[in-house]
N, C-alpha and C. Protein backbone atom coordinates (compact mmCIF):
# COMPACT_ATOMS: atom_id res chain seq x y z
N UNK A 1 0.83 -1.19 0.00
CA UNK A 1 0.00 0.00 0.00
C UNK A 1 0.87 1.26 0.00
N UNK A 2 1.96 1.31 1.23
CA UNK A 2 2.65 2.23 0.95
C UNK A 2 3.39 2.86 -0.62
N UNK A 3 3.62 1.20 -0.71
CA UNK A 3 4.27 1.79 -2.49
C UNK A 3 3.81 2.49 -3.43
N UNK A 4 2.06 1.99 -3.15
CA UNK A 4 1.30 2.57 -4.81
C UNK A 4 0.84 3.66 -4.35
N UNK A 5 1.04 4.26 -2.98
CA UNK A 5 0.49 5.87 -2.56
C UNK A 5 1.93 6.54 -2.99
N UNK A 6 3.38 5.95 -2.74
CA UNK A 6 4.20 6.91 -3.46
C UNK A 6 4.31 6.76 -4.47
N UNK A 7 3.92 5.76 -5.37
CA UNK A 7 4.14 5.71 -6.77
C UNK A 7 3.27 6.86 -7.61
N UNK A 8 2.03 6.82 -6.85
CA UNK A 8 0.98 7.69 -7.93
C UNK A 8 0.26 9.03 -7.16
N UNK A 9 0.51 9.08 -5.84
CA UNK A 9 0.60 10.30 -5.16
C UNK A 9 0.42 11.13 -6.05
N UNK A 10 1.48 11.87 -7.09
CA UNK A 10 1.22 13.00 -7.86
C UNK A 10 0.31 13.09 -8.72
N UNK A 11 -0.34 11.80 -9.42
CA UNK A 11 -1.40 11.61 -10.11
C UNK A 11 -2.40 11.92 -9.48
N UNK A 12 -2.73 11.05 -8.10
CA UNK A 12 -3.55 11.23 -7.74
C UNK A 12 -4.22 12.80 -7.22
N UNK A 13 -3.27 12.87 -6.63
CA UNK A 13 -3.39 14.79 -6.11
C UNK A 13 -4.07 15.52 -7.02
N UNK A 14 -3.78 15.33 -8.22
CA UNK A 14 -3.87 16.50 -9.58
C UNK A 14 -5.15 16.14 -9.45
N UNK A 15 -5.95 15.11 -9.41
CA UNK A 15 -7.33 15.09 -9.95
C UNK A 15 -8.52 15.27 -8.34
N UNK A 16 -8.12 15.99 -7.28
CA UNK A 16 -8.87 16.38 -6.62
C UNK A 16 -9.08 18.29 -6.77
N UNK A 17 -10.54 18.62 -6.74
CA UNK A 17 -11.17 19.22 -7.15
C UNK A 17 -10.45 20.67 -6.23
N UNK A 18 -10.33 21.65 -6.64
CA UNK A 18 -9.61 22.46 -5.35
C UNK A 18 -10.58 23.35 -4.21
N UNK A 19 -12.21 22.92 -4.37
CA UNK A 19 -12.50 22.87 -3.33
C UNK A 19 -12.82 21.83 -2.19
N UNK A 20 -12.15 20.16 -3.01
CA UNK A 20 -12.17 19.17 -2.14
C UNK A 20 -10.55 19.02 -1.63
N UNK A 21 -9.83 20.04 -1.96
CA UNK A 21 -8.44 19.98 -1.03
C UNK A 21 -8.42 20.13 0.15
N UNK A 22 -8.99 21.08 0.22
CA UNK A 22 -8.79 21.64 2.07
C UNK A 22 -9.64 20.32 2.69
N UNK A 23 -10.50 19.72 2.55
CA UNK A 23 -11.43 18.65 3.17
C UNK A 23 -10.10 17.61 3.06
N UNK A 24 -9.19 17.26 2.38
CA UNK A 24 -8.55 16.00 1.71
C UNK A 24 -7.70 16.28 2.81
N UNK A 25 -6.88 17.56 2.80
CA UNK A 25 -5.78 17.35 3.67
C UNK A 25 -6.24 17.36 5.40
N UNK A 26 -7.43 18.08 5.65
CA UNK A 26 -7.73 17.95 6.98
C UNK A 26 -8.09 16.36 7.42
N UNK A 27 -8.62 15.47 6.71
CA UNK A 27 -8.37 14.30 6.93
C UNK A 27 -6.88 13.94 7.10
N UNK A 28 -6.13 13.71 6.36
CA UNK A 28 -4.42 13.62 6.23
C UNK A 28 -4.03 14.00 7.85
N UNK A 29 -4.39 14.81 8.04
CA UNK A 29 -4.25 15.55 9.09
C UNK A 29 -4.24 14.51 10.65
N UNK A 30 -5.67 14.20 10.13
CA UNK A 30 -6.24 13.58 11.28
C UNK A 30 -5.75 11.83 11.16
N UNK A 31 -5.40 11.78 10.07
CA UNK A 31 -4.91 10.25 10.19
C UNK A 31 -3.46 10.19 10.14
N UNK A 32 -2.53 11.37 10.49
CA UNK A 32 -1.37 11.75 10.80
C UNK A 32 -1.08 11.58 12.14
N UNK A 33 -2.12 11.88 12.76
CA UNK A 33 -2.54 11.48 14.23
C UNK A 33 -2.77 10.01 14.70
N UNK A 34 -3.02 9.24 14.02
CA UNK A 34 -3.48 8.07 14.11
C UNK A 34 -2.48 6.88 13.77
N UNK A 35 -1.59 7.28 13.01
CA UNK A 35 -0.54 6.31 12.43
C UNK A 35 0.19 6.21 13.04
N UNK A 36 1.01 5.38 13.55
CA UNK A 36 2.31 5.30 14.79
C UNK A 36 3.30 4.85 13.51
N UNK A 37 3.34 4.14 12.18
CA UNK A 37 4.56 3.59 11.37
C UNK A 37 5.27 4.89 11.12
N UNK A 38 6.56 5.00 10.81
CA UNK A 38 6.87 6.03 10.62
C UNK A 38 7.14 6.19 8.56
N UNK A 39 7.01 4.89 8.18
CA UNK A 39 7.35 4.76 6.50
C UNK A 39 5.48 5.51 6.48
N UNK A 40 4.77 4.98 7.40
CA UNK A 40 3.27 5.08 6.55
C UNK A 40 3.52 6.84 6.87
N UNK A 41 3.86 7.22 8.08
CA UNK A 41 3.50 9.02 8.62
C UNK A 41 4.17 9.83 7.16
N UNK A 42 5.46 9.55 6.84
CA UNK A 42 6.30 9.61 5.61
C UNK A 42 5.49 9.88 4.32
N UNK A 43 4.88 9.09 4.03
CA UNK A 43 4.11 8.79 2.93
C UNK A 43 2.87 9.34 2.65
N UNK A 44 2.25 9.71 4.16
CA UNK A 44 0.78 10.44 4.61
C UNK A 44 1.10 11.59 4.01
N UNK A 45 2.05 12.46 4.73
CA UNK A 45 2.29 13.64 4.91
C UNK A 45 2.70 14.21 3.27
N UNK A 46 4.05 13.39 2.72
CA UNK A 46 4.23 13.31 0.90
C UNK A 46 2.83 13.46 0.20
N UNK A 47 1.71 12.96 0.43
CA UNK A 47 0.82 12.73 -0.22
C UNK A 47 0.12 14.11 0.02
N UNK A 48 0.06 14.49 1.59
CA UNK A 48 -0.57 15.39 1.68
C UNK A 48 -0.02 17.41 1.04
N UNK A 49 1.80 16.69 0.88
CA UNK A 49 2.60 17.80 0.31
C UNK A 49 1.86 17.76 -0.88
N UNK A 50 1.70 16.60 -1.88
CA UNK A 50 1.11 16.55 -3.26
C UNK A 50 0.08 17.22 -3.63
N UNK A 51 -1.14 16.97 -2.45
CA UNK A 51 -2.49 16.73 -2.20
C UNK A 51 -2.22 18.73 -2.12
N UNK A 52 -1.55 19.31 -1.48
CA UNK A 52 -1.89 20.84 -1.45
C UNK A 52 -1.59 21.53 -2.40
N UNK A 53 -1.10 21.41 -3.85
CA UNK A 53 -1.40 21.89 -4.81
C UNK A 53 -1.20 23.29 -4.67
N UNK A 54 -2.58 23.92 -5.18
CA UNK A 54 -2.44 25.34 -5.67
C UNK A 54 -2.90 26.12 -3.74
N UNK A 55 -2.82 25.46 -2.72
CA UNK A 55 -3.22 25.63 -1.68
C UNK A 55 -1.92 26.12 -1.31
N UNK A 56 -0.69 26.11 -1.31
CA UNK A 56 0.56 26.36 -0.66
C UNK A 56 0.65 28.36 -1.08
């Protein structure tokens, strides 16, 4: 699982809507909280760098 969230992370990111970003990463957020692995927190957070787009 970890692999195919860094493999396509950037794909995926691009095709959320940019008023479903802010909702996307506040989840991220909250399951940043929840993860104790540190490869999965790694990978959360990458996704969620991806996931903020035109938001930064």
């Amino acid at each position: 699982m970890a692999g195919a969230v860094r493999d396509t992370r950037e794909v995926w990111a691009s095709y959320f809507l940019l008023q479903d970003r802010a909702r996307v990463l506040a989840l991220l957020a909250d399951l940043l909280k929840q993860v104790s692995d540190e490869t999965a927190r790694i990978d959360v957070a990458a996704f969620g760098h991806a996931s903020s787009g035109e938001l930064i």
